[in-house]
C-alpha atoms as a PDB file:
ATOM      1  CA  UNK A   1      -9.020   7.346 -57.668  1.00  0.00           C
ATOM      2  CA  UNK A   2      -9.294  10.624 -59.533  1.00  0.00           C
ATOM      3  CA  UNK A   3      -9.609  13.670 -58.257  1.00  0.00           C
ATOM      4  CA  UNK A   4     -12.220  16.264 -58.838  1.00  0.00           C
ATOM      5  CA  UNK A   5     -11.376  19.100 -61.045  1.00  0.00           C
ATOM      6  CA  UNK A   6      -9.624  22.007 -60.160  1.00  0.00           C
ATOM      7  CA  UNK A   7     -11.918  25.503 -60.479  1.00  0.00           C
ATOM      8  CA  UNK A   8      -8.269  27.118 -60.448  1.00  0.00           C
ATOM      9  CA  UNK A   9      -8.381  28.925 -63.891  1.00  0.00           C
ATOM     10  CA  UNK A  10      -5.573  28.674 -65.532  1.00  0.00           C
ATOM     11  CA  UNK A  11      -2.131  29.980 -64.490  1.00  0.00           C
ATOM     12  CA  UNK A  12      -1.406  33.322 -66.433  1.00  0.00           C
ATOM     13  CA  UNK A  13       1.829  33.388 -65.963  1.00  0.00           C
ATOM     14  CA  UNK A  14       5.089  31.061 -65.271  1.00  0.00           C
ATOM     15  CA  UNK A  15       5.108  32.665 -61.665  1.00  0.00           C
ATOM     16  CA  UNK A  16       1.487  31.467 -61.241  1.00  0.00           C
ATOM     17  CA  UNK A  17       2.393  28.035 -62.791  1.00  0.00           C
ATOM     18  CA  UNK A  18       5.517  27.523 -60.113  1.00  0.00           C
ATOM     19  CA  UNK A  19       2.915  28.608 -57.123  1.00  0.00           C
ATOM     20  CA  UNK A  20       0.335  26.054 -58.377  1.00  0.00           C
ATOM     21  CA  UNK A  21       2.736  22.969 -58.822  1.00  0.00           C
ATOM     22  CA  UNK A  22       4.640  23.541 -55.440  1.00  0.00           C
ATOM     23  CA  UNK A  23       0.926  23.873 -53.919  1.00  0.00           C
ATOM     24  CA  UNK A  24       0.304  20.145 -55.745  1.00  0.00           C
ATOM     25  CA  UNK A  25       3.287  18.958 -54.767  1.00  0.00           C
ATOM     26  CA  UNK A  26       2.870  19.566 -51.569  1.00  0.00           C
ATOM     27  CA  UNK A  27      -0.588  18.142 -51.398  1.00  0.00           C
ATOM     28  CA  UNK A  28       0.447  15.234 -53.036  1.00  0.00           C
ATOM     29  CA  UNK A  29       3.419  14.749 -50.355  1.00  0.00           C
ATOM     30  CA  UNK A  30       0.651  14.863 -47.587  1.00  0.00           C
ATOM     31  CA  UNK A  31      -1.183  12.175 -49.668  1.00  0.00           C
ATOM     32  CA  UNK A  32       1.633  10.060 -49.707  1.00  0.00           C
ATOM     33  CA  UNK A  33       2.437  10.109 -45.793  1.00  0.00           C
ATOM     34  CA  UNK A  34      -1.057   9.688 -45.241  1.00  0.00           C
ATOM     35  CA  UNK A  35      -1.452   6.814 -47.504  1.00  0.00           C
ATOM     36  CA  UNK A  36       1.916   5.795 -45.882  1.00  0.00           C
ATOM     37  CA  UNK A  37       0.600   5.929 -42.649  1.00  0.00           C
ATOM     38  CA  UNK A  38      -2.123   3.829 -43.035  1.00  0.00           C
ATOM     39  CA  UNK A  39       0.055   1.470 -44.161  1.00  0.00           C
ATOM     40  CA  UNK A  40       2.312   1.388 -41.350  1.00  0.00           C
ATOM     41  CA  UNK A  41       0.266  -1.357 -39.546  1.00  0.00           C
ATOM     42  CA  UNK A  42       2.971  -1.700 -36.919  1.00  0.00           C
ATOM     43  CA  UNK A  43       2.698   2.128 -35.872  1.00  0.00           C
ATOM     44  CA  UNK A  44      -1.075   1.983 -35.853  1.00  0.00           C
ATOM     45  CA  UNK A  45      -0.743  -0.747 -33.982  1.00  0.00           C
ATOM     46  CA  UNK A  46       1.515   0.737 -31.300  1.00  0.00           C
ATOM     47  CA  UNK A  47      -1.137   3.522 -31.733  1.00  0.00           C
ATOM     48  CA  UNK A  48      -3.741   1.645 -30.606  1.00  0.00           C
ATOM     49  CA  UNK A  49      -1.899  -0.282 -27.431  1.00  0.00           C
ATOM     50  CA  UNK A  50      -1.584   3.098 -26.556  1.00  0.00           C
ATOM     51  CA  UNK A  51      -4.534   4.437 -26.002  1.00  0.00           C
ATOM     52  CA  UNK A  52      -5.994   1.576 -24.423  1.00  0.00           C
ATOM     53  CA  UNK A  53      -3.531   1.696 -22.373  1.00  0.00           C
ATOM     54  CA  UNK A  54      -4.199   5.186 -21.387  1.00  0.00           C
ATOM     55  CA  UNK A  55      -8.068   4.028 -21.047  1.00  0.00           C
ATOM     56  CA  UNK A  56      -7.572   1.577 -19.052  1.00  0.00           C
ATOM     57  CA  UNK A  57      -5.549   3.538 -16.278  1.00  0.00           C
ATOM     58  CA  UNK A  58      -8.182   5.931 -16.571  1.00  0.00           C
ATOM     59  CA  UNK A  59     -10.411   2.897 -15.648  1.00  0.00           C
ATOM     60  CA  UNK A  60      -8.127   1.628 -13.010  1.00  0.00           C
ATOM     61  CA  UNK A  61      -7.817   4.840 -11.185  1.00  0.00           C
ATOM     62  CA  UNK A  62     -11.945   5.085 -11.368  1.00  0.00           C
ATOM     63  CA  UNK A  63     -12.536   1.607  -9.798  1.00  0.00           C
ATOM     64  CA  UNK A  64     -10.202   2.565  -7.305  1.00  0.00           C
ATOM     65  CA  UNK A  65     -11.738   6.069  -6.360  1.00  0.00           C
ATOM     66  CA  UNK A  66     -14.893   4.044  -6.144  1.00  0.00           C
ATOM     67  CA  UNK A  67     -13.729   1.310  -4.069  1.00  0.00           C
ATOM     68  CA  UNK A  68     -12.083   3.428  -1.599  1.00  0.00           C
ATOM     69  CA  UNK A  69     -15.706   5.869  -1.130  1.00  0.00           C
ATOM     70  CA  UNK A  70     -17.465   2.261  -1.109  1.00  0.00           C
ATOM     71  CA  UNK A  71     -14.693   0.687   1.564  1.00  0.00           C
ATOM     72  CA  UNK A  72     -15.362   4.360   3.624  1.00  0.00           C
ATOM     73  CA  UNK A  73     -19.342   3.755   3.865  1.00  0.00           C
ATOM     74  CA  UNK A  74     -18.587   0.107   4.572  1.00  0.00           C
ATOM     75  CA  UNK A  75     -16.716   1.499   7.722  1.00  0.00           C
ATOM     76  CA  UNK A  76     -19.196   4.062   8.251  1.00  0.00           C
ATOM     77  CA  UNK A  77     -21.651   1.433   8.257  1.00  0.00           C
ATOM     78  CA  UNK A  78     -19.740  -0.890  10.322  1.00  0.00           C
ATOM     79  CA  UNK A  79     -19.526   1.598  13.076  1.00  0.00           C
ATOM     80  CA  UNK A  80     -22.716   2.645  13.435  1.00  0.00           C
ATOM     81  CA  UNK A  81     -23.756  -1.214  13.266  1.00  0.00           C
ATOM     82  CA  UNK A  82     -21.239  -1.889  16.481  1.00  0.00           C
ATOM     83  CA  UNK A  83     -22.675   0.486  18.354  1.00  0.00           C
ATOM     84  CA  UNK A  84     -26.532  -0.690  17.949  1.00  0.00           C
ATOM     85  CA  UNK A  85     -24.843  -4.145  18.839  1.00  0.00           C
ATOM     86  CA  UNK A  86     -22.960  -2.479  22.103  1.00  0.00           C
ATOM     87  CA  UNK A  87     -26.336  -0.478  23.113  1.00  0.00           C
ATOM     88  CA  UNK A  88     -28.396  -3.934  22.858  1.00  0.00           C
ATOM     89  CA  UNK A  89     -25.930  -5.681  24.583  1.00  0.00           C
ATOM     90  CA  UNK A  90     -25.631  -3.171  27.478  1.00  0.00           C
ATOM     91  CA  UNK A  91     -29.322  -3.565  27.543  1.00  0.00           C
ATOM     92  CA  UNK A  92     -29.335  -7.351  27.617  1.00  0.00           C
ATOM     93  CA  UNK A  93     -27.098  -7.357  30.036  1.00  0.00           C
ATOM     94  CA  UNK A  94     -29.074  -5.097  32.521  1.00  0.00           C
ATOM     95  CA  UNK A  95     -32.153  -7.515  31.956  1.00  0.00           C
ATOM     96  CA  UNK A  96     -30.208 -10.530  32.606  1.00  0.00           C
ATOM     97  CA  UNK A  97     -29.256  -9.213  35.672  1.00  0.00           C
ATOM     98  CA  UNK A  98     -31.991  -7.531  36.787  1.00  0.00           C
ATOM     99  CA  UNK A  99     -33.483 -10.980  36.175  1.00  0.00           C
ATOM    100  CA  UNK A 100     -30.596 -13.020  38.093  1.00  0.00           C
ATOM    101  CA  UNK A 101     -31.624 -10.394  41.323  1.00  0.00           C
ATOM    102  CA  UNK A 102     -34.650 -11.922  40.810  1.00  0.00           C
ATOM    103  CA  UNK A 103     -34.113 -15.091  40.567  1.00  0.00           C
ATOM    104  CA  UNK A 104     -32.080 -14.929  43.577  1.00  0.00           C
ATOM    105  CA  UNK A 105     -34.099 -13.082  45.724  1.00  0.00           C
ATOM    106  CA  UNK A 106     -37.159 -15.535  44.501  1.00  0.00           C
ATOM    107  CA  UNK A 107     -35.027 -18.741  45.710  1.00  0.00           C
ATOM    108  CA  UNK A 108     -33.382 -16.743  48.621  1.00  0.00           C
ATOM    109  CA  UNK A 109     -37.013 -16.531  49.703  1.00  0.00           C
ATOM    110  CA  UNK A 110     -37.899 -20.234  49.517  1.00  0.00           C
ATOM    111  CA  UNK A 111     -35.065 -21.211  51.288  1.00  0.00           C
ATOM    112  CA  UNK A 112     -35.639 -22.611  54.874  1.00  0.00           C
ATOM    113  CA  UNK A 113     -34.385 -20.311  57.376  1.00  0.00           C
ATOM    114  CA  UNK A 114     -31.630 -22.088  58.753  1.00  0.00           C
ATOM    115  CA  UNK A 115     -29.750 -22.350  54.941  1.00  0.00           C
ATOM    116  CA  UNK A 116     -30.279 -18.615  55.167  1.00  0.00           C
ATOM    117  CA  UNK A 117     -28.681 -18.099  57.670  1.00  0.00           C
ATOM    118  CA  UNK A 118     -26.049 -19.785  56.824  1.00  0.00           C
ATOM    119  CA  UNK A 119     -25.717 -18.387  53.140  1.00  0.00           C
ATOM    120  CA  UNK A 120     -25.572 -14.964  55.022  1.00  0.00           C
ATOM    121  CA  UNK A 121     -22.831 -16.048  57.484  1.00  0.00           C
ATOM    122  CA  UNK A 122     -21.112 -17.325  54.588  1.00  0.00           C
ATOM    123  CA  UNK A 123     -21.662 -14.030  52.601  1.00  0.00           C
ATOM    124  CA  UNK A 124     -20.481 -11.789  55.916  1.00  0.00           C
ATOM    125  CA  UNK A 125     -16.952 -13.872  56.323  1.00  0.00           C
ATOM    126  CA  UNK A 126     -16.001 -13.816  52.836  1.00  0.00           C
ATOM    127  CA  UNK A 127     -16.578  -9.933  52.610  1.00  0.00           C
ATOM    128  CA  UNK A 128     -15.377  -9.375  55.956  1.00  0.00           C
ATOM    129  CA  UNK A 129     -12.280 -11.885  54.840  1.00  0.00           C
ATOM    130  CA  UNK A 130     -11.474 -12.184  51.203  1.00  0.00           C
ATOM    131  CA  UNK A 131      -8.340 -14.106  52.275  1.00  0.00           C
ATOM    132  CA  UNK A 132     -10.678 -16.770  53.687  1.00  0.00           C
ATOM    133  CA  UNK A 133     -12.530 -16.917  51.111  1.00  0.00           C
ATOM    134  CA  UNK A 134      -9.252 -17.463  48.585  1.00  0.00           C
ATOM    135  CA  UNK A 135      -7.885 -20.251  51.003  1.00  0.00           C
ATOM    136  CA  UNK A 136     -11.116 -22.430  50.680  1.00  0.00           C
ATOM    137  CA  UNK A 137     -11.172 -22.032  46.980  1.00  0.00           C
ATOM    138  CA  UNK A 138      -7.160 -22.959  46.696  1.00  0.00           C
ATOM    139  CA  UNK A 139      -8.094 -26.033  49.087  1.00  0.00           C
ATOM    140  CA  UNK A 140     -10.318 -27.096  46.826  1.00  0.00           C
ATOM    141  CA  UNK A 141      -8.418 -27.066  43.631  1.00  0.00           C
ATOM    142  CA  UNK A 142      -5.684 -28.705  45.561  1.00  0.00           C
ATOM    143  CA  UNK A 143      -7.884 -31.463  45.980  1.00  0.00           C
ATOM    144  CA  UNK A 144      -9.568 -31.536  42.793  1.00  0.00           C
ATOM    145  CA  UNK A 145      -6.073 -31.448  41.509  1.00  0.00           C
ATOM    146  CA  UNK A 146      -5.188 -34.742  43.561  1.00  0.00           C
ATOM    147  CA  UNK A 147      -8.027 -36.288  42.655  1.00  0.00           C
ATOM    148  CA  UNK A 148      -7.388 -36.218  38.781  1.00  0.00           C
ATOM    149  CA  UNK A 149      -3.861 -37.335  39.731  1.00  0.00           C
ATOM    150  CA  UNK A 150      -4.934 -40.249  41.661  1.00  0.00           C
ATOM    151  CA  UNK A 151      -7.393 -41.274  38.153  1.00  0.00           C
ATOM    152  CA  UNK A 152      -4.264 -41.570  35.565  1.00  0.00           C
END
């Protein structure tokens, strides 16, 4: 490679001549350690691992800002999802029984009046005696319980 000429006229004096080859020298000693540094594969190398290392950190701490402000709206969503879900169950819920009164009062109606009567005698003792009520349903089990016994 050669180098352009110099427009430098020439030195005038020995003092001149000194300035002009330290000047070259020390351009040609930042030649060399360029030259020297593209040479130095390993160091470019290291170089390199380096700063895409640094880029990817960068990119790892980016993902992660965005998959915490996507994991918040997730929850935000969630939450406003449950609660549609709890209103139209609470809503269900008062249908169905608003039906089951219904329903009730419907077969209640068509009932002949002596299972009425009964049904409402029943009613009165159990809420006039919930201990009653608990000893029939323990009787019970005690025999369903002796039944199944009896089977194996």
């Amino acid at each position: 490679m050669t180098q352009p000429p110099h427009e430098d006229k020439p030195a005038s004096s020995p003092e001149e001549l000194r300035e002009k080859v330290e000047r070259t020298r020390a351009e040609l000693g930042e030649t060399v350690e360029a030259l020297a540094a593209k040479g130095d594969v390993k160091a470019r190398a290291q170089e390199k691992a380096s700063e895409v290392r640094e880029l990817a950190a960068v990119k790892a701490l980016e993902v992660r800002e965005q998959a915490a402000v996507k994991a918040s709206e997730v929850r935000e969503q969630a939450a406003v999802k449950a609660s549609e879900v709890r209103e139209q169950a609470a809503a269900k819920a008062g249908e169905l029984k608003a039906k089951a009164a219904d329903v009730a009062h419907q077969v209640q109606d068509k009932l002949p009046e002596p299972v009425r009567d009964k049904a409402a005698q029943g009613s009165r003792m159990t809420r006039d005696n919930p201990k009653l009520l608990l000893a029939a349903v323990g009787a019970v089990a005690l025999v369903v319980w002796l039944a199944c016994r009896r089977k194996e």
